[in-house]
Protein backbone atom coordinates (compact mmCIF):
# COMPACT_ATOMS: atom_id res chain seq x y z
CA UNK A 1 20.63 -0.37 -8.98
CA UNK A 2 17.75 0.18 -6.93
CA UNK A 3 17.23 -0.73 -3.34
CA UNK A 4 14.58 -3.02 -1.85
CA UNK A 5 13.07 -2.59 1.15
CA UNK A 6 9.42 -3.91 2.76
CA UNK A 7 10.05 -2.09 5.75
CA UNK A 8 11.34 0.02 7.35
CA UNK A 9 13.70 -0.34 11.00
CA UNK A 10 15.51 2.19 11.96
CA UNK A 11 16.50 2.08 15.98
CA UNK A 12 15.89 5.42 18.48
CA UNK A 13 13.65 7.03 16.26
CA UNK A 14 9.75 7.13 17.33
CA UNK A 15 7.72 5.10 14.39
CA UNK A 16 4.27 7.28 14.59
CA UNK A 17 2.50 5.61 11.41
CA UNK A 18 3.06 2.06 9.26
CA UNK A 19 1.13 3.26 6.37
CA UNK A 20 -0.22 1.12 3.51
CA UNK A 21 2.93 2.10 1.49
CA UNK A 22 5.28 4.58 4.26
CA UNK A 23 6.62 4.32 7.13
CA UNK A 24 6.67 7.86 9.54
CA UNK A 25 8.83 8.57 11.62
CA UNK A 26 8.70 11.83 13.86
CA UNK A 27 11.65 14.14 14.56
CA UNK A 28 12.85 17.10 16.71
CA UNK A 29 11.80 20.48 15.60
CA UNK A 30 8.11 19.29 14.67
CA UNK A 31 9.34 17.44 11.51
CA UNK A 32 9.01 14.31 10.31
CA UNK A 33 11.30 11.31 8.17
CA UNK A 34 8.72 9.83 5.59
CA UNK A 35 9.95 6.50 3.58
CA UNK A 36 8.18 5.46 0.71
CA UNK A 37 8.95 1.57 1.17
CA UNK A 38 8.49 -1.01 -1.30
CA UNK A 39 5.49 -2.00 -0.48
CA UNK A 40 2.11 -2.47 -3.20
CA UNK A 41 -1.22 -1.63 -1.96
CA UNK A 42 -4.45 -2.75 -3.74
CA UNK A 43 -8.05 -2.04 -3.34
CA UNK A 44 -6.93 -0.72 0.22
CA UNK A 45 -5.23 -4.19 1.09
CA UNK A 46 -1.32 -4.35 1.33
CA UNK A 47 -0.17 -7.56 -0.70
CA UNK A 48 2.85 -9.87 0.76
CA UNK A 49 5.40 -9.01 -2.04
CA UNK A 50 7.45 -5.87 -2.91
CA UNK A 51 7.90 -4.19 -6.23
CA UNK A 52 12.00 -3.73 -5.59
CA UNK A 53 13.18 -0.35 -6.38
CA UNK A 54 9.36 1.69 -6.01
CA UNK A 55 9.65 3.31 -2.95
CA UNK A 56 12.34 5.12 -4.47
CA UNK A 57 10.89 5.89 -7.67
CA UNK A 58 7.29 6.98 -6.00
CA UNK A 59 9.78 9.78 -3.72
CA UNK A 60 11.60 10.77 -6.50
CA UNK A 61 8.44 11.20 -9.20
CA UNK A 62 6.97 12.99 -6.21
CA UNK A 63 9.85 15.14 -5.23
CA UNK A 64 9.23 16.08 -9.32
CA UNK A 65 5.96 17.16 -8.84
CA UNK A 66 6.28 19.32 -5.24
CA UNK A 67 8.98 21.46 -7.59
CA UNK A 68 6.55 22.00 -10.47
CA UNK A 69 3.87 23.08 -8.63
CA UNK A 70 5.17 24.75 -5.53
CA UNK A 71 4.05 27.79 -7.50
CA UNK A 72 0.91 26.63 -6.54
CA UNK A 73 0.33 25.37 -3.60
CA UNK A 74 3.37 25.55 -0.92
CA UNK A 75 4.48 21.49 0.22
CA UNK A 76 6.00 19.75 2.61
CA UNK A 77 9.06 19.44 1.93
CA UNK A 78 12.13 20.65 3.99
CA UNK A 79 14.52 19.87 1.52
CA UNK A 80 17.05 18.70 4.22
CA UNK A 81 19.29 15.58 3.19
CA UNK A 82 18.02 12.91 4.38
CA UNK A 83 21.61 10.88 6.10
CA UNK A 84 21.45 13.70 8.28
CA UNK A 85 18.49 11.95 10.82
CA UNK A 86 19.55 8.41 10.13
CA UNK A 87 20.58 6.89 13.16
CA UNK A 88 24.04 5.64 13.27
CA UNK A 89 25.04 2.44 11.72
CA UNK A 90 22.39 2.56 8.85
CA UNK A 91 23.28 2.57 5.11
CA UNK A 92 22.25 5.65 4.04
CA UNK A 93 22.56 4.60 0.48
CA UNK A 94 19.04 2.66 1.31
CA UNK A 95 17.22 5.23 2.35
CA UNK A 96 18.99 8.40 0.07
CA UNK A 97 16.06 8.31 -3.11
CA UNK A 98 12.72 6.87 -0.62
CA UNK A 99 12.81 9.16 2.06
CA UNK A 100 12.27 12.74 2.56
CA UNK A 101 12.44 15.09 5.70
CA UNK A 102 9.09 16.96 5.81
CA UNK A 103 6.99 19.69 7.94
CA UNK A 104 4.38 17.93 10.54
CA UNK A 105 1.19 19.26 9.73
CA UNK A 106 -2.09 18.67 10.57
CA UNK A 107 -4.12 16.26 7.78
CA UNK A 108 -6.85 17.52 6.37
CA UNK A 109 -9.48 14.43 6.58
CA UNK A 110 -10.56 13.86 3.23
CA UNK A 111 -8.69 11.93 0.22
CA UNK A 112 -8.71 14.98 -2.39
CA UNK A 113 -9.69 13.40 -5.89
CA UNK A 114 -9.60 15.00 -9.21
CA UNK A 115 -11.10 13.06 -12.29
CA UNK A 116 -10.81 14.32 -15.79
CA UNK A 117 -12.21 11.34 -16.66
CA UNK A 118 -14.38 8.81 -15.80
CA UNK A 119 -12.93 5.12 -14.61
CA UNK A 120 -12.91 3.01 -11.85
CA UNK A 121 -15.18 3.92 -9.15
CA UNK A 122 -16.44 6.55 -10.66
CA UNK A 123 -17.84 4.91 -13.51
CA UNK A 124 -19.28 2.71 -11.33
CA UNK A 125 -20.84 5.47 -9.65
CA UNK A 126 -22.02 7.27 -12.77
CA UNK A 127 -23.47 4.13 -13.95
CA UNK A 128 -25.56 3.80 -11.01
CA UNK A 129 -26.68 6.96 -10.74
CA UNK A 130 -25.53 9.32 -13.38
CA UNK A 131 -23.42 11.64 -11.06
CA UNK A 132 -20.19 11.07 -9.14
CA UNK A 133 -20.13 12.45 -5.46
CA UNK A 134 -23.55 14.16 -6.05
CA UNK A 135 -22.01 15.81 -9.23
CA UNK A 136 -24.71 15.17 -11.89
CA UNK A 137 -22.86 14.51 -15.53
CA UNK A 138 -24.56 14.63 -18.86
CA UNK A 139 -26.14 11.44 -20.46
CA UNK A 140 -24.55 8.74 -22.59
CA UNK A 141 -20.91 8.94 -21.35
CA UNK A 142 -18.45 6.04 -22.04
CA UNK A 143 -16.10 4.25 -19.82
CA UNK A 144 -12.97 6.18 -20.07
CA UNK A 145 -14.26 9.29 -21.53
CA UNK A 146 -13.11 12.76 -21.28
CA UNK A 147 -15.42 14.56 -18.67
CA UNK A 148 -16.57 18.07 -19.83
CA UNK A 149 -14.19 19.73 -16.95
CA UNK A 150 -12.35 18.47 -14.35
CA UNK A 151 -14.62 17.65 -11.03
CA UNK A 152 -13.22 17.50 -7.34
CA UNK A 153 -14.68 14.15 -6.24
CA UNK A 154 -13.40 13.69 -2.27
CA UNK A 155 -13.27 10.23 -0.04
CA UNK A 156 -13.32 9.61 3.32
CA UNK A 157 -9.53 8.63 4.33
CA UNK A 158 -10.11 4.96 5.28
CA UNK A 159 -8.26 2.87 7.71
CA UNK A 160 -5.25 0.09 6.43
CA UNK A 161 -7.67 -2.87 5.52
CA UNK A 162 -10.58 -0.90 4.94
CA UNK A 163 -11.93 0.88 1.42
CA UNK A 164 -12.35 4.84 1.21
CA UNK A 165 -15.97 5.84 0.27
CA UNK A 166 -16.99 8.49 -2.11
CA UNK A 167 -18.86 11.45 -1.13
CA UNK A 168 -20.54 14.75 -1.86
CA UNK A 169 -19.04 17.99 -0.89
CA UNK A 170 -21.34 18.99 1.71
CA UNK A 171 -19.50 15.51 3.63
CA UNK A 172 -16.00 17.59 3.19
CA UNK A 173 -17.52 21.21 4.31
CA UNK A 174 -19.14 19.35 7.38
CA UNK A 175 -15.55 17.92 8.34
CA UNK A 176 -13.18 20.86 7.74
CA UNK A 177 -15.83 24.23 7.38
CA UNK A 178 -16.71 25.40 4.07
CA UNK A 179 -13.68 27.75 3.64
CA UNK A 180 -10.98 24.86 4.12
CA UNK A 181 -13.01 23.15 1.43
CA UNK A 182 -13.42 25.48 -1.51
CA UNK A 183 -9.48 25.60 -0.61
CA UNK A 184 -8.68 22.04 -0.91
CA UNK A 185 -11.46 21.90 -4.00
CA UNK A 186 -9.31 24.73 -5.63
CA UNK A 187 -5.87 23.62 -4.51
CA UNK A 188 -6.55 19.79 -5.89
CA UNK A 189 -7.77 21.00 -9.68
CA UNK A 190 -5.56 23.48 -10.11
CA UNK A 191 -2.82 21.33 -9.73
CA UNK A 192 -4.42 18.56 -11.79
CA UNK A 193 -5.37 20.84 -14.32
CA UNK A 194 -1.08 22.06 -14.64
CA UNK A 195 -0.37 18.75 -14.33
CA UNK A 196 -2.54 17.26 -16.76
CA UNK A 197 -1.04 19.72 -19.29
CA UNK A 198 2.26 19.20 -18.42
CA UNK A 199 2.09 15.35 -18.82
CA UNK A 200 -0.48 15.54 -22.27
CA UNK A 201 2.70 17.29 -24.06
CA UNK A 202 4.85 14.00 -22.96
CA UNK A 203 2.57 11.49 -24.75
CA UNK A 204 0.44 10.71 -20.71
CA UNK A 205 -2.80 11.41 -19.53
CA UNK A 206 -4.24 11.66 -16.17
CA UNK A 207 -7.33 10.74 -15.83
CA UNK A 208 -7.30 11.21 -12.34
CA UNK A 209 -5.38 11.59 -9.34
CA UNK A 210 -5.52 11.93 -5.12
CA UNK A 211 -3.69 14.35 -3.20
CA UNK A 212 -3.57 14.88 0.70
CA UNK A 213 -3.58 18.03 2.35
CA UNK A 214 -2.11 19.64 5.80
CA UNK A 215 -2.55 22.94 7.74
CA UNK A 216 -0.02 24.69 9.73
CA UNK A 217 0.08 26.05 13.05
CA UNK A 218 -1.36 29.22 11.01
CA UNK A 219 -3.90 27.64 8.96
CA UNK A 220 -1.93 27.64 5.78
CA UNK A 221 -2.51 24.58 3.36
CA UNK A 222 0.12 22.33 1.91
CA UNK A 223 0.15 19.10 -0.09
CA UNK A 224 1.92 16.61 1.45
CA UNK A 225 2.83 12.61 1.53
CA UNK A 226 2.87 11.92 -2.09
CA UNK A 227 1.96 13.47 -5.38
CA UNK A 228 0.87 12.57 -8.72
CA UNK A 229 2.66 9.23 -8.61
CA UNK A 230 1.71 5.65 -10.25
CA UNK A 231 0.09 4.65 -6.75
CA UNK A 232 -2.03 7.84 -6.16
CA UNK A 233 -3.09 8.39 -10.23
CA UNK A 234 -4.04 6.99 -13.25
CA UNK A 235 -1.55 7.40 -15.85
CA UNK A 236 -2.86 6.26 -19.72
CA UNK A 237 -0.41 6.41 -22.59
CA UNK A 238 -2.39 8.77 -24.96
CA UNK A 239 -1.21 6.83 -27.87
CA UNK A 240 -3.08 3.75 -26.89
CA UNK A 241 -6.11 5.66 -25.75
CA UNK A 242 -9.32 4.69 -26.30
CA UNK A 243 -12.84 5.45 -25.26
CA UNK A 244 -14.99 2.26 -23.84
CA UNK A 245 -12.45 0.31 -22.50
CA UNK A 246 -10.21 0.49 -19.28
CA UNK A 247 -6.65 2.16 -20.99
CA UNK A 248 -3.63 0.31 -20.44
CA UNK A 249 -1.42 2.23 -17.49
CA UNK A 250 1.51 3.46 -16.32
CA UNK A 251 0.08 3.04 -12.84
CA UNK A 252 -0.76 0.14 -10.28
CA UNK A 253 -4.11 -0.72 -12.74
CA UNK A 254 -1.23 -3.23 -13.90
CA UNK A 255 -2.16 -5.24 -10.29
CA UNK A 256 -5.47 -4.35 -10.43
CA UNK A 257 -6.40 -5.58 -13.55
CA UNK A 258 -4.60 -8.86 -12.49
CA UNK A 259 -6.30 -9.35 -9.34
CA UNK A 260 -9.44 -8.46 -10.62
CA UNK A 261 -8.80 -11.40 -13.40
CA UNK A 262 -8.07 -13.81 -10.34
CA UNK A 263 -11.44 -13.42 -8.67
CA UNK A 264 -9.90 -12.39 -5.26
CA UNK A 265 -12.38 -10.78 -2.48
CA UNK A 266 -10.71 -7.34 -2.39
CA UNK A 267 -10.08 -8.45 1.88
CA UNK A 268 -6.96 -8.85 3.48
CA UNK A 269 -4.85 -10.89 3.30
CA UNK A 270 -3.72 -10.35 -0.41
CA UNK A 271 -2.68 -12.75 -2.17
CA UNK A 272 1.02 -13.59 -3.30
CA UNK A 273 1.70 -11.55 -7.03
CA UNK A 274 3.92 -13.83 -9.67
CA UNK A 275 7.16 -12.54 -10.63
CA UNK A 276 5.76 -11.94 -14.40
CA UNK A 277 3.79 -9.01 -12.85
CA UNK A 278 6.01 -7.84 -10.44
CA UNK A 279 8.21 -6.98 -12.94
CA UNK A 280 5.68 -5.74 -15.38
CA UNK A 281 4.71 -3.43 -12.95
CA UNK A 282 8.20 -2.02 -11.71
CA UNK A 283 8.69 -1.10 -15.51
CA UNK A 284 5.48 0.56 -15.53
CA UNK A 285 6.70 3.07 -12.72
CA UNK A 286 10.09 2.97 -14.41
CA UNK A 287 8.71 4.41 -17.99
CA UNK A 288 6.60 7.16 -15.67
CA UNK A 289 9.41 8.14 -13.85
CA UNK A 290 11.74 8.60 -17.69
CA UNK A 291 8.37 10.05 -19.27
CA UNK A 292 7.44 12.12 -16.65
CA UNK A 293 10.04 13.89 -14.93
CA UNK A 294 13.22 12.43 -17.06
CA UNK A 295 14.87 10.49 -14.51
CA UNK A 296 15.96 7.01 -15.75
CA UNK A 297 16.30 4.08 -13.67
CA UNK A 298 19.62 1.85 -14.06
């Protein structure tokens, strides 16, 4: 069955970050322990109750993905078991399928978004103004239509309680130089193209997706902190696919939608989510996971 957990505690090891979703821990050898807790994030705000079991479905769906495309861009991953850091005295069996030993890298300061189609706030953006992140698109598109290629469409990396804002390319060359950003640009769709592919011949499509980047000591870029998951994508079953209306998901849209319904602010705190979605939304991940990379959840 899987484990639970809202957060993280685990005694003589330095906590460096409380993220909206993992906790970061830093160890010897300039390395780090990353758990993928079971905590649900929503228009940037973390809500009071856990989806049991997603921490550990997010690190294994992501584990998938670092494998598939390592071919492509190198990751963080050490690929050192993970009981061998845990302080003494913790269950390891908690901690086994959410956490992963990784590199320490430096971030690259941008949210790296690739949209194959247009939802969320990129519709909203498009509708506005016809482009997203200064990219102009043609005329007449729908909500939830297939763009003509694949655009990168970067964010500023916002603080927990605060929203990440779209912007042009010329924001990302100004933060990083322009030859860090035609690599992250490249990096982000070339993965999302291979992925998209991959996931199309299992009966999913992406519409979009975020990745984060780090450099090495030598400048080298890696993905890293989570990949192509339910909480960083949005996953459509192409089956129930249709253009002009917001697809049902695989992903977190499940809360969204539900929230949005509610009339909450989008502001912290978040309100309490009723068991009816909770579940709903673990057996979203679940089906992602089986689809996805083939892993089944007891």
């Amino acid at each position: 069955m899987p484990t639970t957990l809202l957060q993280s505690e685990l005694p003589g090891l330095d906590l460096i970050h409380r993220g909206k979703v993992r906790d970061v821990y830093a160890l010897p050898g300039n390395r780090l322990l990353m758990v993928a807790t079971d905590r649900l994030s929503a228009f940037d705000v973390v809500l009071p109750d856990p989806i049991p079991g997603k921490g550990e479905m997010l690190t294994q769906i992501s584990n998938f993905w670092f494998g598939k495309t390592a071919h492509i861009v190198p990751n963080h991953l050490t690929h050192e078991p993970v009981a061998s850091v845990l302080p003494a005295g913790v269950d390891p069996a908690l901690y086994e399928k959410r956490a992963v030993i990784t590199k320490r890298l430096k971030p690259v300061p941008v949210e790296a978004i690739a949209r194959g189609y247009i939802i969320g706030s990129g519709w909203k953006d498009y509708q506005a103004t016809g482009s997203i992140c200064g990219i102009a698109l043609p005329a007449g598109l729908r909500q939830a239509e297939k763009l003509p290629e694949p655009i990168f469409t970067p964010s500023t990396k916002a603080a927990v309680g605060d929203h990440d804002q779209n912007v042009n390319f010329d924001a990302v060359v100004e933060a990083v130089g322009e030859e860090l950003a035609n690599t992250v640009r490249e990096a982000t769709l070339s993965i999302y193209r291979f992925a998209a592919a991959y996931a199309a011949e299992r009966g999913i499509i992406i519409a979009d997706t975020k990745f984060e980047f780090g450099t090495d000591d030598s400048g080298t870029l890696y993905v890293m902190d989570e990949m192509l998951t339910p909480d960083s994508s949005r996953f459509w079953p192409a089956s129930e696919y249709q253009v002009g209306i917001s697809p049902p998901s695989y992903d977190k849209q499940f809360v969204r939608d539900y929230l949005e319904a509610m009339g909450w602010n989008k502001r912290a705190p978040g309100p309490n989510v009723p068991a009816d979605v909770i579940e709903g939304t673990a057996a979203k991940y679940a089906e992602a996971l089986q689809r996805l990379a083939g892993i089944r959840i007891d």
